[in-house]
Every structure is written in C-alpha cells, then in structure tokens.
N, C-alpha and C. Protein backbone atom coordinates (compact mmCIF):
# COMPACT_ATOMS: atom_id res chain seq x y z
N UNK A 1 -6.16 -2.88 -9.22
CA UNK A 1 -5.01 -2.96 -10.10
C UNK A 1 -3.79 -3.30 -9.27
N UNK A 2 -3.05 -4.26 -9.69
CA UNK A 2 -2.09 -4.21 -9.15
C UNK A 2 -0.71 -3.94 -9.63
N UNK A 3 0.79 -3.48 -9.23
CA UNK A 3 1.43 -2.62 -9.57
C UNK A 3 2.72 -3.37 -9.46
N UNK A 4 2.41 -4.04 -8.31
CA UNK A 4 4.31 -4.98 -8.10
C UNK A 4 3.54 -6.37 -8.66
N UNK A 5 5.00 -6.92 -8.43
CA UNK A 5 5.83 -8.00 -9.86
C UNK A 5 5.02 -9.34 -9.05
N UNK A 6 4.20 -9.45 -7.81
CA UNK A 6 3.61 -10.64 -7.35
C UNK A 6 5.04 -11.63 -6.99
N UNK A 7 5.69 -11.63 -6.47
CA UNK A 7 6.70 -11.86 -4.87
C UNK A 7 6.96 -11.30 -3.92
N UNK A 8 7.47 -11.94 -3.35
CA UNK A 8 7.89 -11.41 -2.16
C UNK A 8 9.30 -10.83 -1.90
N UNK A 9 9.81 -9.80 -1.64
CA UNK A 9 10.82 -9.20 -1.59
C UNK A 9 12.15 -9.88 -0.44
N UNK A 10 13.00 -10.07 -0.99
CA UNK A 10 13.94 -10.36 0.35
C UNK A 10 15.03 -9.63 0.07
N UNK A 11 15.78 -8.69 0.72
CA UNK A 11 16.29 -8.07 0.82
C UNK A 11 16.54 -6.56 0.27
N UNK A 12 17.17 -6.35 -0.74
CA UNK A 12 17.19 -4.98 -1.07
C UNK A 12 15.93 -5.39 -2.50
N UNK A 13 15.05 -4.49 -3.19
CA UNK A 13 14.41 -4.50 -3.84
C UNK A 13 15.02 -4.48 -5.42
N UNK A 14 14.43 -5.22 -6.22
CA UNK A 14 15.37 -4.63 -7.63
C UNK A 14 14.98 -3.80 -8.32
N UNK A 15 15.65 -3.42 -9.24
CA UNK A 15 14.93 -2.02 -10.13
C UNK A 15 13.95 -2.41 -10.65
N UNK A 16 13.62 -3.38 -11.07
CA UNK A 16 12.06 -3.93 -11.66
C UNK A 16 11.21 -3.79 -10.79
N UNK A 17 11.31 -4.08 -9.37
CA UNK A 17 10.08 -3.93 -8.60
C UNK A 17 10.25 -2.31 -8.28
N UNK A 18 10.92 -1.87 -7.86
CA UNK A 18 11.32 -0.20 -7.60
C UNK A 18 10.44 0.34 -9.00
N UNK A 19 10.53 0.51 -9.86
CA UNK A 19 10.05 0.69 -11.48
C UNK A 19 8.56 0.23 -11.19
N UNK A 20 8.13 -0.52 -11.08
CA UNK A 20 6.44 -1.45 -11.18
C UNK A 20 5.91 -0.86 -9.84
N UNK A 21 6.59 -0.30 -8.67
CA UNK A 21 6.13 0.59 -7.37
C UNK A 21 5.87 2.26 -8.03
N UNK A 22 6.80 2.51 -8.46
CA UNK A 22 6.55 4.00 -9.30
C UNK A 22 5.14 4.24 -10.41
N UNK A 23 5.17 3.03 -10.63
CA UNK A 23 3.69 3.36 -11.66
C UNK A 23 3.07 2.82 -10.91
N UNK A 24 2.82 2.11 -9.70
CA UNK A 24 2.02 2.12 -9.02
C UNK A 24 1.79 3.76 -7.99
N UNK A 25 2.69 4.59 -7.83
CA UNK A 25 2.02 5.57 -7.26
C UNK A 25 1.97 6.41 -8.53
N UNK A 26 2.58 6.46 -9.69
CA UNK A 26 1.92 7.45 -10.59
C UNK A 26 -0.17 7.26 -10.58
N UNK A 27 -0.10 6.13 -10.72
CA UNK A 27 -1.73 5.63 -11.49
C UNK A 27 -2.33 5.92 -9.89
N UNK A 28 -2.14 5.86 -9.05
CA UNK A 28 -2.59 6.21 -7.37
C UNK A 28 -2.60 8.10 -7.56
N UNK A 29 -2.08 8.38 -7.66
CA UNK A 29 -2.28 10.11 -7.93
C UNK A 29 -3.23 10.17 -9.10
N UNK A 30 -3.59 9.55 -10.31
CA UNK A 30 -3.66 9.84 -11.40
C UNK A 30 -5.46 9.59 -11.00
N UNK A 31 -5.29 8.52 -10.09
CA UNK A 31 -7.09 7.96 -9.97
C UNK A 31 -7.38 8.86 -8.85
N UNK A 32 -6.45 9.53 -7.95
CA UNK A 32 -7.24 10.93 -6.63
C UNK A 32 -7.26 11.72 -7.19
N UNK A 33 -6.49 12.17 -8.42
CA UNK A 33 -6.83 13.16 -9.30
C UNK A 33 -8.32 13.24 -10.38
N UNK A 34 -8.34 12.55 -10.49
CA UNK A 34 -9.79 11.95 -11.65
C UNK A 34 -10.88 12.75 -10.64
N UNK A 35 -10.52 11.77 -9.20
CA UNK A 35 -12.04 12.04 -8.57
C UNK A 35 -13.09 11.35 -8.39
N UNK A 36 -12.66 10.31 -9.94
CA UNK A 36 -13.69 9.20 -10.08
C UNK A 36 -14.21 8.43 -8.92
N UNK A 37 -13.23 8.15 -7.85
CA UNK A 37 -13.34 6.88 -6.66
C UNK A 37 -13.39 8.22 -5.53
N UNK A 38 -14.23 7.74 -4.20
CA UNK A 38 -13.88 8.40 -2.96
C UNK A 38 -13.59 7.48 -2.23
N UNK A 39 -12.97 6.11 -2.39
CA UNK A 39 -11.91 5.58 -1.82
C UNK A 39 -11.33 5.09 -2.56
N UNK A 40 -10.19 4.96 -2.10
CA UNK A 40 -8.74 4.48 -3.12
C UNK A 40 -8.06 3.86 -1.89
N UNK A 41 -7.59 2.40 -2.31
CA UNK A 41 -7.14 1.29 -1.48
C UNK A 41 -5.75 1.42 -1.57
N UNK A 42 -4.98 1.82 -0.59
CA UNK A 42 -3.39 1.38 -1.12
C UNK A 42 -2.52 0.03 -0.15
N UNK A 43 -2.97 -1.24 -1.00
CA UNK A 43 -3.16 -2.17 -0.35
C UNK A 43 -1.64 -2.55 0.02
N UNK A 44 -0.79 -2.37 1.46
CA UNK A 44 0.35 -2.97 1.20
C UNK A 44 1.42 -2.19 0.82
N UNK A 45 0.66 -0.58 1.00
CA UNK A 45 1.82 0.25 0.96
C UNK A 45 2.82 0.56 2.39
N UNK A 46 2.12 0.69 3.11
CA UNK A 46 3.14 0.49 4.24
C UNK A 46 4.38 -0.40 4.14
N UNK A 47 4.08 -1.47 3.68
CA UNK A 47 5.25 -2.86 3.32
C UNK A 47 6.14 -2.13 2.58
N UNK A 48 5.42 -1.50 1.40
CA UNK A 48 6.40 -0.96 0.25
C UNK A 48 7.16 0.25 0.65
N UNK A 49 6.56 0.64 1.21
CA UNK A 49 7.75 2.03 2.20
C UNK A 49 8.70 1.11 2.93
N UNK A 50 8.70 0.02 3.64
CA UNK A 50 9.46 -0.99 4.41
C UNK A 50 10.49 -1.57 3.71
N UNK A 51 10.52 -1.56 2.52
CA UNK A 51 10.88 -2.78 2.25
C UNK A 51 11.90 -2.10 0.91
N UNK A 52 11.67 -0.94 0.50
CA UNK A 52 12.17 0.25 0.03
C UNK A 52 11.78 0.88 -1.56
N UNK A 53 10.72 0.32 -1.69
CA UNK A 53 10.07 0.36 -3.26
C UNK A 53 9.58 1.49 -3.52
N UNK A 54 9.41 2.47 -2.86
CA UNK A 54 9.21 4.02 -2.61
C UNK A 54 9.43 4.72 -1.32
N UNK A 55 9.72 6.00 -1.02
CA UNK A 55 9.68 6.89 0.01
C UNK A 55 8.98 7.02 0.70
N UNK A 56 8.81 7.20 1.77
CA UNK A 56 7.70 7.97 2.90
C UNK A 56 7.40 9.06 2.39
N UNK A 57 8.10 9.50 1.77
CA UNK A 57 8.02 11.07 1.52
C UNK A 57 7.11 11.46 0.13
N UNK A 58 7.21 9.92 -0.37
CA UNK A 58 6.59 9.88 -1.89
C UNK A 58 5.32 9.65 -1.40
N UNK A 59 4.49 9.10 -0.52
CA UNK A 59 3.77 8.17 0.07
C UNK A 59 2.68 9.69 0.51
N UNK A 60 3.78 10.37 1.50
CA UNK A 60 2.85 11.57 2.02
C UNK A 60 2.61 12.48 1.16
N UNK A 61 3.41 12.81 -0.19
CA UNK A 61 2.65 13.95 -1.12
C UNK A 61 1.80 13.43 -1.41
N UNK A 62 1.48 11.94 -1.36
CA UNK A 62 -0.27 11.57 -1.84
C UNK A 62 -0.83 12.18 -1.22
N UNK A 63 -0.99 11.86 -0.14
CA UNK A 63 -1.67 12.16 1.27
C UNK A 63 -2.34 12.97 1.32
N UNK A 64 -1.19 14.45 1.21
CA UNK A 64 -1.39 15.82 1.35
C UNK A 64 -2.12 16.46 0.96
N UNK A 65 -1.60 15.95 -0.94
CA UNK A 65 -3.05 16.55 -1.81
C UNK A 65 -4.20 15.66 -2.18
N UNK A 66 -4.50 15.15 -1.50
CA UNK A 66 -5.98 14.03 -1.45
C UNK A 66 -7.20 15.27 -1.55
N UNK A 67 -7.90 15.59 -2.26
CA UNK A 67 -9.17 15.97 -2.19
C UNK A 67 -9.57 15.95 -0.76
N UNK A 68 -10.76 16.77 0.18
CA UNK A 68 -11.73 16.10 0.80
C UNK A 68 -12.46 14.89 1.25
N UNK A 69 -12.58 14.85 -0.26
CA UNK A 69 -14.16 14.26 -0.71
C UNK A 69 -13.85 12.67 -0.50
N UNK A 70 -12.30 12.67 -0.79
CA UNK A 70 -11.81 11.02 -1.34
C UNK A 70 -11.06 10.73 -0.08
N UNK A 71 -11.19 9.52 0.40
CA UNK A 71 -10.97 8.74 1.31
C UNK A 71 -9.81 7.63 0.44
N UNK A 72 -8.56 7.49 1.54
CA UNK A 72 -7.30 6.83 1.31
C UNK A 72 -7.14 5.93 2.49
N UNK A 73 -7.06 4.59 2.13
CA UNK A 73 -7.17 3.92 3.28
C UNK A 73 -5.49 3.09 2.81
N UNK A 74 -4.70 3.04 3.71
CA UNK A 74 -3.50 2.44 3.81
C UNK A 74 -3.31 1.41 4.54
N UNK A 75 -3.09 0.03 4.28
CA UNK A 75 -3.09 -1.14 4.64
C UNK A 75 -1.34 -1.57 4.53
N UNK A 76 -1.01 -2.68 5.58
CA UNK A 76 -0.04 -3.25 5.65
C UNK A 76 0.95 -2.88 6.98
N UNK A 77 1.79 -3.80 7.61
CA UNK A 77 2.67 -3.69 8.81
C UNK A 77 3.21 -2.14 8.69
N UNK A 78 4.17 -2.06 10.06
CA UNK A 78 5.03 -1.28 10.15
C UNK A 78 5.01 0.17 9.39
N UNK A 79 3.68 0.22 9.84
CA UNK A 79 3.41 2.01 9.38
C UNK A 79 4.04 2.98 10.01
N UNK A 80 4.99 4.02 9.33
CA UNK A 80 5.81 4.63 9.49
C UNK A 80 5.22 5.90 10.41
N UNK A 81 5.55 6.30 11.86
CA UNK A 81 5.28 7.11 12.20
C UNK A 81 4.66 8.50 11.81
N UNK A 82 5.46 9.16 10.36
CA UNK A 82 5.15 10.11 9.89
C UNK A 82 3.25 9.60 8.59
N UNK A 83 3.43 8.36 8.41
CA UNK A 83 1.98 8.17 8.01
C UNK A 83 1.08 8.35 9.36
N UNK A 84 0.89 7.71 9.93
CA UNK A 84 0.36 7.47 11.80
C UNK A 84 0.30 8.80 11.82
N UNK A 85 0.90 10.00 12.01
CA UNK A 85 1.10 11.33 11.93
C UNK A 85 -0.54 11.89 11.32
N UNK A 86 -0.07 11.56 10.17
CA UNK A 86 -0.62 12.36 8.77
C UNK A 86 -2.58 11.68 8.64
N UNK A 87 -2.23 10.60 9.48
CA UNK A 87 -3.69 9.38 9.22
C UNK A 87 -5.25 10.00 9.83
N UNK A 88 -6.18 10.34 9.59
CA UNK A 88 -7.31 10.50 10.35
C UNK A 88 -7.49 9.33 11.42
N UNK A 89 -7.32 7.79 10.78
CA UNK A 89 -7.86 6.85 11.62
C UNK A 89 -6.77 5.75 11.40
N UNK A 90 -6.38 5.29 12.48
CA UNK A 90 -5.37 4.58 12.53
C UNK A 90 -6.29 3.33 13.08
N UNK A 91 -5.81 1.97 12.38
CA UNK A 91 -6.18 0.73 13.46
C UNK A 91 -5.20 -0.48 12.98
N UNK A 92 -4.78 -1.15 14.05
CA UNK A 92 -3.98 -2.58 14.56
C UNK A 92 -4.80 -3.35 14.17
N UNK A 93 -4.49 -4.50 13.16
CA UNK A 93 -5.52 -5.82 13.22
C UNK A 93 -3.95 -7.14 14.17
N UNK A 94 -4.39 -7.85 14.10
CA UNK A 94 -3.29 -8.69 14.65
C UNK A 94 -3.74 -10.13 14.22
N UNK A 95 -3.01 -11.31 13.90
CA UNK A 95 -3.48 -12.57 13.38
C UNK A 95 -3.95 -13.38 14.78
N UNK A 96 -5.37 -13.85 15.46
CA UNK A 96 -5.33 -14.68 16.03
C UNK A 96 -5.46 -16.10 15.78
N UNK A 97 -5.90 -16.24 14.51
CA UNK A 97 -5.93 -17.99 13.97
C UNK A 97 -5.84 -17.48 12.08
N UNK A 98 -5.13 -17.97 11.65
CA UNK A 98 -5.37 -18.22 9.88
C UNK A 98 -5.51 -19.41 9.36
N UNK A 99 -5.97 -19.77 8.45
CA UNK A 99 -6.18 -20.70 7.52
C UNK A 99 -4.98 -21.29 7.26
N UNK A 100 -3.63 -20.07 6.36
CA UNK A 100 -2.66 -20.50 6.65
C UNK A 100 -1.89 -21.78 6.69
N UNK A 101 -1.98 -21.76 8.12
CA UNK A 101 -1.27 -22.89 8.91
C UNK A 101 -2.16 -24.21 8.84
N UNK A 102 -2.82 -24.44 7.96
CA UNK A 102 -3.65 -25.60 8.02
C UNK A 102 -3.27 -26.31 6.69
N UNK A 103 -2.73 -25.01 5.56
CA UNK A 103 -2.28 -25.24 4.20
C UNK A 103 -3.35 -24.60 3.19
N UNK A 104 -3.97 -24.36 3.55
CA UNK A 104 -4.41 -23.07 2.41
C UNK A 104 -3.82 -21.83 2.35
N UNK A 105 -3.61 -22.22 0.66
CA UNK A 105 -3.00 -21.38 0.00
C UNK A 105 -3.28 -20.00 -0.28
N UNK A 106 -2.65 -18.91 -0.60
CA UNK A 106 -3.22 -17.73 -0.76
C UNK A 106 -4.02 -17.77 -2.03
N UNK A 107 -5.35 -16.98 -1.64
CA UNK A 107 -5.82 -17.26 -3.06
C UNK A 107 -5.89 -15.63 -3.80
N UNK A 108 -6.50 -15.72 -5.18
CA UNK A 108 -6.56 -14.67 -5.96
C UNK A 108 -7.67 -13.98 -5.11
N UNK A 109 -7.75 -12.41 -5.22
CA UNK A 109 -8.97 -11.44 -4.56
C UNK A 109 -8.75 -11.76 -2.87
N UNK A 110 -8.19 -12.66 -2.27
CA UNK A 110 -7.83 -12.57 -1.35
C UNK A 110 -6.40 -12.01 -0.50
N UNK A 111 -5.39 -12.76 -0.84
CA UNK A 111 -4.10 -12.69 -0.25
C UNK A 111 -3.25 -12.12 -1.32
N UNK A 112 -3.65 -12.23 -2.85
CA UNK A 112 -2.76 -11.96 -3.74
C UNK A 112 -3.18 -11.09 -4.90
C-alpha cells in the first residue's frame, strides 16, 4: 500500500503529503497490531523522517511496540541515529551501476 502523494518532495513538505504520511503510519500500527503479517515493509521511511513528513519519535513508538513475532524492516537513506539505535540489523546498500543512467525509467513494483 502506498501512503504518499507519488513525488518527490523539495523542500519543506505540504500538508497534503504531511496528512497522506499520517495515514500512512496510522494503517502501519493498525497492520502490527492485526498480527496478520510478520513482516511489515516501511519502504522509504527513513526519507520521510528526512524530509519531515513525520517524527523520529512517531517512527520509534512503532518500533517499540512491535510484537516479537513481527519483523519491521526500514528502508531508505539517512537513517536517523536513534532508529540505528533501536534496529536489530542495520545494513548500507550503496549504488554501484543503475539502469538509471542509461534512461530507464522507474517502473511500477519497482522504484515507484
């Protein structure tokens, strides 16, 4: 599912995307609450703590009360120390060649 407005943010965020980030972590608590999934993807939340579409602080009460059982995997740059903190498993990917730069476009289920 996805939760933001599909752009890219430049500069301060607007209340529409701020708003479409909030029900994206309501429905993110709502599915570790269920139980249903023992992983839950939060694809690109790091960015969204970056970039200011929610708190760190909103980010780690997920965290905190995560079940056991359910596995939270957090994707995207500039992960905030206090996640890194809080993380069982931390890992760096880094770009050595992309498609990209050749002109392929981002596609759906992939990049977007």
């Amino acid at each position: 599912e996805q939760y933001g407005l599909g752009r890219f943010i430049k500069g301060k965020p607007s209340s529409e995307d701020i708003q479409a980030a909030g029900k994206g972590l309501e429905r993110i608590e709502n599915i570790i609450d269920s139980r249903d999934y023992h992983v839950v993807i939060l694809e690109e939340a790091n960015v969204a703590v970056t970039c200011g579409l929610f708190s760190v602080e909103n980010l780690l009460k997920i965290i905190d009360k995560k079940p056991d059982d359910v596995e939270i995997v957090i994707t995207g740059r500039n992960a905030r120390p206090e996640i890194i903190d809080r993380a069982d498993l931390v890992t760096e990917m880094k770009e050595i060649k992309h498609y990209y730069h050749k002109g392929v476009k981002a596609r759906v289920g992939i990049e977007k």
